[in-house]
C-alpha atoms as a PDB file:
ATOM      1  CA  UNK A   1     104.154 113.611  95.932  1.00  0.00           C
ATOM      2  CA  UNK A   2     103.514 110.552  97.712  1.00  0.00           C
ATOM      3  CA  UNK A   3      99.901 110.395  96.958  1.00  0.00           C
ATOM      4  CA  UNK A   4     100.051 106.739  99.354  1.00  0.00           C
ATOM      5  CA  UNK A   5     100.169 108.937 102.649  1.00  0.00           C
ATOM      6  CA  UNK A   6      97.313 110.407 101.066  1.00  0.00           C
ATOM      7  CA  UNK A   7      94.620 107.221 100.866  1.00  0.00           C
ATOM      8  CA  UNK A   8      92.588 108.122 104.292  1.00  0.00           C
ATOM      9  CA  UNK A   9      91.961 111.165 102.670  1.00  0.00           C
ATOM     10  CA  UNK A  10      90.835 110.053  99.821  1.00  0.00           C
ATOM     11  CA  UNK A  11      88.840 107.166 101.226  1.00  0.00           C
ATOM     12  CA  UNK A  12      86.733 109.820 103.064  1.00  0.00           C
ATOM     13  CA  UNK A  13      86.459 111.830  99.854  1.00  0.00           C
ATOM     14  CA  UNK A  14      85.283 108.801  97.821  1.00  0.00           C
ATOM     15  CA  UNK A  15      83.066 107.823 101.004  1.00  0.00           C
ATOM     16  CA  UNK A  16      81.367 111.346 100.571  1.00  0.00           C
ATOM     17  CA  UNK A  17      80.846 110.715  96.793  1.00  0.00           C
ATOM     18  CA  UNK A  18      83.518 112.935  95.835  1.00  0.00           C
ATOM     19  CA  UNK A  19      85.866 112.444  92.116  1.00  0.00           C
ATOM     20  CA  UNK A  20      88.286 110.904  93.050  1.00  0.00           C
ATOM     21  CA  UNK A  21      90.741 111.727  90.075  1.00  0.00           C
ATOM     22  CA  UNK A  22      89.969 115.579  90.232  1.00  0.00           C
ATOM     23  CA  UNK A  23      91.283 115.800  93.558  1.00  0.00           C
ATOM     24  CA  UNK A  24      94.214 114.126  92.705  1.00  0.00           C
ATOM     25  CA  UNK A  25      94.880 116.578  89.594  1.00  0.00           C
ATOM     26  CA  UNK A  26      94.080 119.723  92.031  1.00  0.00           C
ATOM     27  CA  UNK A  27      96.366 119.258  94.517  1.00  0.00           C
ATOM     28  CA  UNK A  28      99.166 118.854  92.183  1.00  0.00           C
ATOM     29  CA  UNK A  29      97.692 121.974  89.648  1.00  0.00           C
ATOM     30  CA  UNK A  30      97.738 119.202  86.893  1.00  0.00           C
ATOM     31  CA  UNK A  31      95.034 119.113  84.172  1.00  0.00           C
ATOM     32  CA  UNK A  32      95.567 115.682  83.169  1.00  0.00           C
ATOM     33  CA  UNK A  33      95.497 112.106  84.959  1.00  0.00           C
ATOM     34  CA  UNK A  34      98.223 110.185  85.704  1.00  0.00           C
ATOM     35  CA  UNK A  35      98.783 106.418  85.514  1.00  0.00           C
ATOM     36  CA  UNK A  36      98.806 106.157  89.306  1.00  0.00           C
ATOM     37  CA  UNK A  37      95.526 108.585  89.573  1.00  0.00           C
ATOM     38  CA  UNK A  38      93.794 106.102  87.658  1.00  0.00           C
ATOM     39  CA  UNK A  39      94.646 103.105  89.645  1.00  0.00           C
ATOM     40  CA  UNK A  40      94.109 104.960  92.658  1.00  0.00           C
ATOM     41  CA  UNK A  41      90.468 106.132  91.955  1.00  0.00           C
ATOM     42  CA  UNK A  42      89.514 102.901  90.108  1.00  0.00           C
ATOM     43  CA  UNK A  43      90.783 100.954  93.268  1.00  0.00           C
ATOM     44  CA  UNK A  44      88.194 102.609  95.463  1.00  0.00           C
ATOM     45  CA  UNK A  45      85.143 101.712  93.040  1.00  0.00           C
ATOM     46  CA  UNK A  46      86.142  98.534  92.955  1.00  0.00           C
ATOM     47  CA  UNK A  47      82.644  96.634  93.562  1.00  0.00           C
ATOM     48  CA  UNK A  48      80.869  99.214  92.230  1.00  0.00           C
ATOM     49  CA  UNK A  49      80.634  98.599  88.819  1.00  0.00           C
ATOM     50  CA  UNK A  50      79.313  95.240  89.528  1.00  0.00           C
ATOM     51  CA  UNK A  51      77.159  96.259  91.825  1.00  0.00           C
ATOM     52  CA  UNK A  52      74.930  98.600  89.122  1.00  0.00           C
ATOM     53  CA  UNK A  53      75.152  95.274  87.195  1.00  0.00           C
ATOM     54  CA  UNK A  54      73.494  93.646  89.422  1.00  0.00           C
ATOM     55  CA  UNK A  55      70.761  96.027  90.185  1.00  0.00           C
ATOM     56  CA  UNK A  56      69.999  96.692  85.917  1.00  0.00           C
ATOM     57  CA  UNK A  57      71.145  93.838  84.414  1.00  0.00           C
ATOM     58  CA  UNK A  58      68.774  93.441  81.241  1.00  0.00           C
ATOM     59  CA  UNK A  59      69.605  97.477  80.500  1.00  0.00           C
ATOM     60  CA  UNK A  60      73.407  96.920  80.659  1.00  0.00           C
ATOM     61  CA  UNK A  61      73.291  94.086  78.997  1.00  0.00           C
ATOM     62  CA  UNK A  62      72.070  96.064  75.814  1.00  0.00           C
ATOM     63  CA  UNK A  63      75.148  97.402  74.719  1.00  0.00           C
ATOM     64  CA  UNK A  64      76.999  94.857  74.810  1.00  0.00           C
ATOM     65  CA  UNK A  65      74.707  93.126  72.590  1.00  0.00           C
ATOM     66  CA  UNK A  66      75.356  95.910  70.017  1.00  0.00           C
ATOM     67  CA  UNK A  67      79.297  95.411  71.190  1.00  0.00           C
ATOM     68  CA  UNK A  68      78.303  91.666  70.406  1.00  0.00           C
ATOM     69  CA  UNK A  69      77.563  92.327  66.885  1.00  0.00           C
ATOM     70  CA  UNK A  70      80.429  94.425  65.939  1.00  0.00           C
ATOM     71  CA  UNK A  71      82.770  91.982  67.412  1.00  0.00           C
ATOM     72  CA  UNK A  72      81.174  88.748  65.583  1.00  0.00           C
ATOM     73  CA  UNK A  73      82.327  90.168  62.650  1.00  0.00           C
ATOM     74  CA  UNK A  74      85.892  89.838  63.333  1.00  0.00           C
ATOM     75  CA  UNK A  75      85.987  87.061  65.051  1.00  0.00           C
ATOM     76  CA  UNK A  76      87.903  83.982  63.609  1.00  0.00           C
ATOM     77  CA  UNK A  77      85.750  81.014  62.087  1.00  0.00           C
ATOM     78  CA  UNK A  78      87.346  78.551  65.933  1.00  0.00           C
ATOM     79  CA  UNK A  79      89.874  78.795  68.216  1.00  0.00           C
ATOM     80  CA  UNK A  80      90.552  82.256  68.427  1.00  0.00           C
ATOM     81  CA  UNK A  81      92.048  83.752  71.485  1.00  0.00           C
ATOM     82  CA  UNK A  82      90.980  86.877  72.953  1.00  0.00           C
ATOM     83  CA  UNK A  83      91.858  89.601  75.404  1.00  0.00           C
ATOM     84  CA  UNK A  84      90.331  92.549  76.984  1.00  0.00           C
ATOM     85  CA  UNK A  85      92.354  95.444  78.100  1.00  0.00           C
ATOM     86  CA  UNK A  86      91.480  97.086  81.338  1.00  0.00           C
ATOM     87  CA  UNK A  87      89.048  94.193  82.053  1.00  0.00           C
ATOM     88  CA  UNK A  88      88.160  96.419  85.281  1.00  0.00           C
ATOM     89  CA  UNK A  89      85.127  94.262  87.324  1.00  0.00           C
ATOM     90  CA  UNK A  90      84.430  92.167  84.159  1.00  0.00           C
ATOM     91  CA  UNK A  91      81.052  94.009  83.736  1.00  0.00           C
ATOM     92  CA  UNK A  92      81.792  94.211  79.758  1.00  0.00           C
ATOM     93  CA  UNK A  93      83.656  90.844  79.645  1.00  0.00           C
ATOM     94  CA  UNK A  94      81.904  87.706  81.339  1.00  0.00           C
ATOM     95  CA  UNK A  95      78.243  88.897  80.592  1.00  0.00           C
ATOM     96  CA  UNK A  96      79.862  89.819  76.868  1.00  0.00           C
ATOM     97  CA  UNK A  97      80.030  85.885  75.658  1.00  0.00           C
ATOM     98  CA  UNK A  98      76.705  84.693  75.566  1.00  0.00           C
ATOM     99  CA  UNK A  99      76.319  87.112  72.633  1.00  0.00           C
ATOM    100  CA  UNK A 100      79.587  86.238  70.816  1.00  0.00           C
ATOM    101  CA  UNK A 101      78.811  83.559  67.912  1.00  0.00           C
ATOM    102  CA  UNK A 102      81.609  81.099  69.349  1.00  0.00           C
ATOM    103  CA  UNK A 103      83.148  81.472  72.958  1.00  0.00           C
ATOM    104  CA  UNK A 104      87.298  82.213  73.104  1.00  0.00           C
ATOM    105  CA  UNK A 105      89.368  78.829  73.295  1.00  0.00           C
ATOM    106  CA  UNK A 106      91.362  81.490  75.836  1.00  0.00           C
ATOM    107  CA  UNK A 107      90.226  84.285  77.225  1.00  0.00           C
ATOM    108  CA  UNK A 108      92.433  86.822  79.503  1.00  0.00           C
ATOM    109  CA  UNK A 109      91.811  90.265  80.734  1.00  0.00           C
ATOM    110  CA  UNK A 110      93.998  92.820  82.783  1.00  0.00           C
ATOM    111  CA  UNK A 111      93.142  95.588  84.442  1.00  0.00           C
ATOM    112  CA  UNK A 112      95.756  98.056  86.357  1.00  0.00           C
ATOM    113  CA  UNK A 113      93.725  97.860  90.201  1.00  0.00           C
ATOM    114  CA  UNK A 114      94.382  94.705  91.969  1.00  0.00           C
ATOM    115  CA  UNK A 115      91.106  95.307  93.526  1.00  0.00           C
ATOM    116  CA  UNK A 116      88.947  95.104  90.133  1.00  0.00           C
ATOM    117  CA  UNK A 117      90.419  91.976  89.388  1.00  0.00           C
ATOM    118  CA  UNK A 118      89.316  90.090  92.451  1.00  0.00           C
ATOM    119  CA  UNK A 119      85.909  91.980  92.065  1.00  0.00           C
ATOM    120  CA  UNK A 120      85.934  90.435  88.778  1.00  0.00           C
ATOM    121  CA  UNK A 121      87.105  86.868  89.611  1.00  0.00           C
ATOM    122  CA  UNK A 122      83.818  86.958  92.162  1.00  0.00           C
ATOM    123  CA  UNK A 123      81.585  88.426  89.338  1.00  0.00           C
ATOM    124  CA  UNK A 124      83.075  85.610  86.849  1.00  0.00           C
ATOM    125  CA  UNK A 125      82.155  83.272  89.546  1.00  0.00           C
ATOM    126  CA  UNK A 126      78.372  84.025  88.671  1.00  0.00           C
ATOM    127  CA  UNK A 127      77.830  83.217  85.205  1.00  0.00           C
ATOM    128  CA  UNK A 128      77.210  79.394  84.484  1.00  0.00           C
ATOM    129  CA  UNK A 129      79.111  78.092  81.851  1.00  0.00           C
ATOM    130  CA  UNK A 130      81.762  79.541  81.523  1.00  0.00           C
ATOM    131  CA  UNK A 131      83.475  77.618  83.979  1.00  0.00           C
ATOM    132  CA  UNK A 132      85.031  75.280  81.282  1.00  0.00           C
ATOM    133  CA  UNK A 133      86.471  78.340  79.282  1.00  0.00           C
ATOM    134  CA  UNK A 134      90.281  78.582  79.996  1.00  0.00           C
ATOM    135  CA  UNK A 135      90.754  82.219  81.426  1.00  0.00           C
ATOM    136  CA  UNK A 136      92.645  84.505  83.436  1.00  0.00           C
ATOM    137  CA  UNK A 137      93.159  87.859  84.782  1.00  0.00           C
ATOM    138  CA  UNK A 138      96.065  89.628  86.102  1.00  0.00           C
ATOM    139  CA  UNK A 139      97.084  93.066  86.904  1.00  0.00           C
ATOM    140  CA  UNK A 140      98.865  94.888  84.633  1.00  0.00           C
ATOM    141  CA  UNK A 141      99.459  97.976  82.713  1.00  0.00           C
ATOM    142  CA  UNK A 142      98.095  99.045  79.362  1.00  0.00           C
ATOM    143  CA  UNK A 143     101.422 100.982  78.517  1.00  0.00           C
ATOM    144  CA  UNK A 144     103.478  97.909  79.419  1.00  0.00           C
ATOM    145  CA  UNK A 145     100.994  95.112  79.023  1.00  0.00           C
ATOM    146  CA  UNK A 146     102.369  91.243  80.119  1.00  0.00           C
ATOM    147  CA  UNK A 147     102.501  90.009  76.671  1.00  0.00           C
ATOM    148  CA  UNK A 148     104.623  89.266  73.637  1.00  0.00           C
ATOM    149  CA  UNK A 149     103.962  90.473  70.414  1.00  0.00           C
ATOM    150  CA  UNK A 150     100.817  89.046  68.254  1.00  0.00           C
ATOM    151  CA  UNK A 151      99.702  87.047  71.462  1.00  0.00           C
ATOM    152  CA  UNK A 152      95.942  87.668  70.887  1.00  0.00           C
ATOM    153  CA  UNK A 153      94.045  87.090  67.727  1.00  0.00           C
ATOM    154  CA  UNK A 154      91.375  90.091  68.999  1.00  0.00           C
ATOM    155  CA  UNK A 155      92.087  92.697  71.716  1.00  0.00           C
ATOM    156  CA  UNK A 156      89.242  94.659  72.674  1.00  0.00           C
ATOM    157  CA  UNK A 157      88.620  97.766  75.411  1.00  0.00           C
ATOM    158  CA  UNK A 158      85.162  99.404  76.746  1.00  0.00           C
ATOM    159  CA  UNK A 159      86.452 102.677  77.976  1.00  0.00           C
ATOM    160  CA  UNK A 160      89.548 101.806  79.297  1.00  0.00           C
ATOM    161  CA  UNK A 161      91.289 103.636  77.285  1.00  0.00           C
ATOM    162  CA  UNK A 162      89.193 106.359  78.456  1.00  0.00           C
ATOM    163  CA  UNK A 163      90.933 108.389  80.878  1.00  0.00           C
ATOM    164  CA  UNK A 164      94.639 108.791  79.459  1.00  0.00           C
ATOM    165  CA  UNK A 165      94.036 111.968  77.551  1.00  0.00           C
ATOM    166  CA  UNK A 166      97.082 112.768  76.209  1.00  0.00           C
ATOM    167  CA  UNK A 167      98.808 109.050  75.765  1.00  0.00           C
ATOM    168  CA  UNK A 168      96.863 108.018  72.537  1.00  0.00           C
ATOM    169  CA  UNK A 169      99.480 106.822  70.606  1.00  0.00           C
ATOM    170  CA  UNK A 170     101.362 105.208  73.491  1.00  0.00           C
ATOM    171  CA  UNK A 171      98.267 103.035  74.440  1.00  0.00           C
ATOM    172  CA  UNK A 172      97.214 102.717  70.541  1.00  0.00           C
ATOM    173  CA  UNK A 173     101.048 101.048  69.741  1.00  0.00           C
ATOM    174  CA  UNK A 174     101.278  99.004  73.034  1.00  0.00           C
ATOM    175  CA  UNK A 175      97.888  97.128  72.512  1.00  0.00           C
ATOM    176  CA  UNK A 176      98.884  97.196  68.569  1.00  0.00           C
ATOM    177  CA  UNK A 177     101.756  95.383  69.356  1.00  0.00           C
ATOM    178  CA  UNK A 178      99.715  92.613  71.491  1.00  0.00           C
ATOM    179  CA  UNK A 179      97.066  91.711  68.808  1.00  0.00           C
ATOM    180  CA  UNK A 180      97.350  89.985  65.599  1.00  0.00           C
ATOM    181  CA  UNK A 181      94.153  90.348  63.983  1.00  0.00           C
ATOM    182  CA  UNK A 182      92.069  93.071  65.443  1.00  0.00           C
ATOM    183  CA  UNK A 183      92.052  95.538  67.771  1.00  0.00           C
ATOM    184  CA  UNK A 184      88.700  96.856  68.629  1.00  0.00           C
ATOM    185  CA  UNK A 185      87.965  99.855  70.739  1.00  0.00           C
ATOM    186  CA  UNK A 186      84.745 100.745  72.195  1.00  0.00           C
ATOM    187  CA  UNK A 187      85.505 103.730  73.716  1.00  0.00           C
ATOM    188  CA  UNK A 188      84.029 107.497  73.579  1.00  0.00           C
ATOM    189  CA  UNK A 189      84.974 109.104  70.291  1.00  0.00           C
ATOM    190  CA  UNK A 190      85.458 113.098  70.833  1.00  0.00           C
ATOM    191  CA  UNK A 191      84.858 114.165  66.914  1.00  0.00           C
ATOM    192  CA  UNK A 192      81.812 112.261  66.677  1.00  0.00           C
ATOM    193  CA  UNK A 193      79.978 113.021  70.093  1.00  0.00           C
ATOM    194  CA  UNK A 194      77.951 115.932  70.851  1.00  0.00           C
ATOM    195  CA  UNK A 195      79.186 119.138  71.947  1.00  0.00           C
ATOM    196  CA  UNK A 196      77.905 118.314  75.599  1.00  0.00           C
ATOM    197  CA  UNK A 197      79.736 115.584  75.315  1.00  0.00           C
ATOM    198  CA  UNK A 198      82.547 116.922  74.557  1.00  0.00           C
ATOM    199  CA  UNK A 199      82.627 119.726  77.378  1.00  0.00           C
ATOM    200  CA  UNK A 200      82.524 116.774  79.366  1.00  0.00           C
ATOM    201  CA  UNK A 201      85.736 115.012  77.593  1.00  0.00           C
ATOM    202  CA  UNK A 202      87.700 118.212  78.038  1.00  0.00           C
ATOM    203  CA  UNK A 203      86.762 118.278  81.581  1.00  0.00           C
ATOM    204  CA  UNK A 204      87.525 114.888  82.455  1.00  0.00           C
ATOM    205  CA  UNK A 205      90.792 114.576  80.195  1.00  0.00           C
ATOM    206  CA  UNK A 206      89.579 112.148  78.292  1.00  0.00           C
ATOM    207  CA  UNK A 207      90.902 110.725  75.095  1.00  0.00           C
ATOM    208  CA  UNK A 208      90.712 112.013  71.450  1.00  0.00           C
ATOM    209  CA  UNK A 209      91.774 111.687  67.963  1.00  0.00           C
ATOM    210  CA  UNK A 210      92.025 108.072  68.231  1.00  0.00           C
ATOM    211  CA  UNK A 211      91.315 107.359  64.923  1.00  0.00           C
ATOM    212  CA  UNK A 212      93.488 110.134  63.543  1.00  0.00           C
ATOM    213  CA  UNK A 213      96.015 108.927  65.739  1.00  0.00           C
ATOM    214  CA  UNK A 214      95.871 104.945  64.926  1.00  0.00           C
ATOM    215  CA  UNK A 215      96.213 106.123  60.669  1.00  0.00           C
ATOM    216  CA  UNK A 216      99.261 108.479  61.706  1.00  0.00           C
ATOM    217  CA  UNK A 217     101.272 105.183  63.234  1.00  0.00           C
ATOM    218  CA  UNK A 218     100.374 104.215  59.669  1.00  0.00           C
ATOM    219  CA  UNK A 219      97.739 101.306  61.102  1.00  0.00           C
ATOM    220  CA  UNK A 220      94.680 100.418  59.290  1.00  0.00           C
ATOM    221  CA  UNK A 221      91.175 101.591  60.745  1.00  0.00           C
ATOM    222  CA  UNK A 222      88.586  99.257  58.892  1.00  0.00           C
ATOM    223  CA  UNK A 223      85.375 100.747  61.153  1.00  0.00           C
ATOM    224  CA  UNK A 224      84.791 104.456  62.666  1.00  0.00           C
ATOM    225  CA  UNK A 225      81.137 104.891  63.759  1.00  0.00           C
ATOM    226  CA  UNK A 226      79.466 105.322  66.867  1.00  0.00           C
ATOM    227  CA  UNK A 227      78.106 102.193  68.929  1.00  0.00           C
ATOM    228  CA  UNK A 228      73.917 101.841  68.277  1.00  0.00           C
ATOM    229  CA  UNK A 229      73.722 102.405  72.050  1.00  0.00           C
ATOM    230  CA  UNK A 230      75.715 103.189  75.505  1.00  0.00           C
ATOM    231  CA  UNK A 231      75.245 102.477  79.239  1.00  0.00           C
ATOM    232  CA  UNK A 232      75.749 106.476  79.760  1.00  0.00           C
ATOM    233  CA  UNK A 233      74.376 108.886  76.829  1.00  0.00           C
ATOM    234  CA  UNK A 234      76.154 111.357  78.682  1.00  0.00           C
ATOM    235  CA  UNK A 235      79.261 109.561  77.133  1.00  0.00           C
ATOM    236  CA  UNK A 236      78.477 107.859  74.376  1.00  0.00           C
ATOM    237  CA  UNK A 237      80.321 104.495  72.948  1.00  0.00           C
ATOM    238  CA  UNK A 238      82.401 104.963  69.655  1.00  0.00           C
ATOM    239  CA  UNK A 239      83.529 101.699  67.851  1.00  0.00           C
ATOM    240  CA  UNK A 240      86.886 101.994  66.086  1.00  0.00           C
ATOM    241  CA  UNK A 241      88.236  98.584  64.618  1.00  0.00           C
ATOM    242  CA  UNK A 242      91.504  98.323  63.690  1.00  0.00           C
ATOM    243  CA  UNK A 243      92.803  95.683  61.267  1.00  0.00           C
ATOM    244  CA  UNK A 244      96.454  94.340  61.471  1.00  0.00           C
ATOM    245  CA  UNK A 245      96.339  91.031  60.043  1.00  0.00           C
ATOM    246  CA  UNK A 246      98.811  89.083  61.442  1.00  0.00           C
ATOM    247  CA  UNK A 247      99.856  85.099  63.336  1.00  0.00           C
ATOM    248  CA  UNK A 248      98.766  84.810  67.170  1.00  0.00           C
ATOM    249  CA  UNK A 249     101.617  83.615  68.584  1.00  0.00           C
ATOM    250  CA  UNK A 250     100.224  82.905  72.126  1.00  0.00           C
ATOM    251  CA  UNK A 251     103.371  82.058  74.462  1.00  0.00           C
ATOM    252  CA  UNK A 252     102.140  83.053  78.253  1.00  0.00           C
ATOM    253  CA  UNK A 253     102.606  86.000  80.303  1.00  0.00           C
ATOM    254  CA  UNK A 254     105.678  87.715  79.965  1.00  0.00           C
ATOM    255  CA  UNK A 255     107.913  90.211  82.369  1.00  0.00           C
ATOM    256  CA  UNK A 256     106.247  93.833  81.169  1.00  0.00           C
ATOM    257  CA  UNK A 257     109.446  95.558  80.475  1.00  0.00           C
ATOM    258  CA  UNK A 258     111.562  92.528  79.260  1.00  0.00           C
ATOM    259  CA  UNK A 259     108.333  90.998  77.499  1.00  0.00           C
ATOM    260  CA  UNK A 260     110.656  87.654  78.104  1.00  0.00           C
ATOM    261  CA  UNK A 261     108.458  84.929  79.355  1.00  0.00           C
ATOM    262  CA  UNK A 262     107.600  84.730  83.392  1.00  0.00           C
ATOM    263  CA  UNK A 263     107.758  81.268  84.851  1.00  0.00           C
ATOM    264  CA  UNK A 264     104.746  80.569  87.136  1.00  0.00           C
ATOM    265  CA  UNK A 265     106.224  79.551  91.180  1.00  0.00           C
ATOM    266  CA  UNK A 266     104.547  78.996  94.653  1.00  0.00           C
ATOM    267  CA  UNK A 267     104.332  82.725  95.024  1.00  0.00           C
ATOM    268  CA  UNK A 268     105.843  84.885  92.288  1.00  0.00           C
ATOM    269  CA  UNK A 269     106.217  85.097  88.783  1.00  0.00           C
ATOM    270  CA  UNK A 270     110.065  84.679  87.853  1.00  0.00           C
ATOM    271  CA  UNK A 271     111.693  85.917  84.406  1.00  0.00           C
ATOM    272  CA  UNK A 272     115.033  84.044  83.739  1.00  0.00           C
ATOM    273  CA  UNK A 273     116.195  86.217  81.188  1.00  0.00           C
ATOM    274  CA  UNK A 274     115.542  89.927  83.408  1.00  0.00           C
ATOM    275  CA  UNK A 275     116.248  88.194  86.956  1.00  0.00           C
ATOM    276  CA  UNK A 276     112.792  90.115  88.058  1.00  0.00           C
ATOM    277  CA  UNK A 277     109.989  88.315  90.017  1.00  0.00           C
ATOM    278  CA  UNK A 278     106.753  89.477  90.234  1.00  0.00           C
ATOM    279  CA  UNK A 279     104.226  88.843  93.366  1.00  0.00           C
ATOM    280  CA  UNK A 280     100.963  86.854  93.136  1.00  0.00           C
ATOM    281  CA  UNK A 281      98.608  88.230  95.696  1.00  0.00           C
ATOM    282  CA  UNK A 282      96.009  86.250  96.606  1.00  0.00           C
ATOM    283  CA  UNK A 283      96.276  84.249  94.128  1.00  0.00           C
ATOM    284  CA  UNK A 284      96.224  87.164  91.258  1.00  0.00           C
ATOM    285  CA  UNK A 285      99.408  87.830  89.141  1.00  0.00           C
ATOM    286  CA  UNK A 286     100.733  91.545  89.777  1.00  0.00           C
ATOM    287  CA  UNK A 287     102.986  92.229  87.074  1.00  0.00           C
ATOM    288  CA  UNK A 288     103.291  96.016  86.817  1.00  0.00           C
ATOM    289  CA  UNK A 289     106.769  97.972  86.844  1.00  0.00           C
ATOM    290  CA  UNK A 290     106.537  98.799  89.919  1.00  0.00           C
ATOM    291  CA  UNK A 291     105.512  95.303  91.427  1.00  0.00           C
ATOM    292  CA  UNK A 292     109.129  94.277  90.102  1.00  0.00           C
ATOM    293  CA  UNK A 293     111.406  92.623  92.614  1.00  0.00           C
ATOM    294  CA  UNK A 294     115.465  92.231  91.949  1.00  0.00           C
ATOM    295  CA  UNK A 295     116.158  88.363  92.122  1.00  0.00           C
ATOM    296  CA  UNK A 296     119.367  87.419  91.118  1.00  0.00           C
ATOM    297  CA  UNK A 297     119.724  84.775  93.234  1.00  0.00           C
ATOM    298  CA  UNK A 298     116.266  83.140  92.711  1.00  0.00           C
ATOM    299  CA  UNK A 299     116.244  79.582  91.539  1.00  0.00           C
ATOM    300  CA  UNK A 300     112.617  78.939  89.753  1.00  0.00           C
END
């Protein structure tokens, strides 16, 4: 199904506060969501998440004070370099580093809605001092993230991982893969909430067994508890930190199915090695799959 023919629809859906993702699983008599359902209904929030940040910000920020803590004890002594995965709005990234004990010397984020990022580029905009902090964000795809191996020392998520019931292990192995130290995962954990939280996981497809799934790809899970406190107690924060103890080897972005480095042009993103260029819109790197453009002939 083209589900693109289908956005006015779901504009006026979303514009009469309906969900977004269970309309796209209904019409297709699927129980779980699929990557593009995802983008889709995260694509119309855009702005929203920010928004509520805006309005409460002392109350949001209290989480990710108690995400603050956890995270300050993995973080290296200087230098480190650090990435959050679906970075949505930035509403658990930019107001996150007053709390860490030492800012990134790199920060980047990706999220899989063009729309969040530029949200979050404008919410970035807002916070004073970080200005000086090398950063970026970029579209892309937490099953085929822009990356080489080992490129971050910590790689972190706040319910991004959320969603993709089903896909543990793919997203577990793929973010794995991108971190060399730590990967830490604040995101609701299904054997530890309450039962009414777990109706509510079954109902929205939501993940579980992460932690059962992380020890069966024979990684090491150092922390399994739940987080002190959540934004929604409806759907309550786990913490699960995995250890993999390895070199950050921090080389750029990279083409997301060759993982060969991208060279950065006026308007694109060009990998040598898989002749594929990828757009920058407005400024903001789109390297998904299916933002891939065949360019033999392009000279970087």
């Amino acid at each position: 199904m083209d589900k693109y023919k289908l956005l006015g629809k779901i504009a006026d859906i979303y514009a009469k506060g309906g969900n977004i993702l269970e309309y796209l699983r209904s019409i297709e008599g699927r129980d779980d969501n699929t990557i593009e359902d995802i983008m889709i209904s995260y694509d119309f929030q855009a702005g929203s998440y920010n928004a509520q940040y805006r309005k409460s910000p002392d109350e949001l920020n209290k989480p990710l004070m108690a995400m603050a803590e956890i995270m300050n004890i993995y973080l290296p002594e200087n230098g480190y370099i650090l990435c959050k995965a679906g970075v949505g709005e930035g509403t658990s990234f930019f107001p996150l580093f007053p709390y860490l004990k030492e800012k990134p010397a790199f920060a980047c984020g990706f999220d899989i809605s063009w729309s969040r990022i530029l949200e979050g580029i404008r919410f970035g905009n807002e916070f004073t001092g970080l200005s000086e902090m090398p950063m970026q964000l970029v579209v892309g795809d937490m099953f085929e993230t822009p990356f080489a191996d080992n490129s971050f020392d910590i790689v972190y998520t706040s319910h991004a991982m959320e969603p993709n019931g089903g896909k543990e292990k793919q997203m577990l192995a793929e973010l794995y893969r991108i971190t060399s130290k730590y990967l830490i995962l604040f995101e609701p954990i299904y054997e530890l909430a309450s039962e009414e939280a777990q109706k509510r996981m079954i109902r929205h497809d939501y993940v579980r067994g992460l932690k059962r799934q992380a020890e069966d790809l024979g990684y090491s899970v150092v922390r399994y508890e739940m987080l002190r406190c959540s934004v929604n107690e409806c759907n309550p924060t786990g913490v699960i930190v995995i250890e993999k103890g390895g070199v950050t080897e921090w080389d750029g972005l990279c083409d997301p199915l060759s993982k060969k480095q991208l060279t950065e042009c006026d308007d694109c993103y060009f990998c040598i090695d898989s002749m594929l260029s990828y757009p920058k819109i407005g400024g903001i790197p789109c390297l998904l799959r299916q933002n891939a453009v065949l360019t033999t002939k392009f000279e970087a």
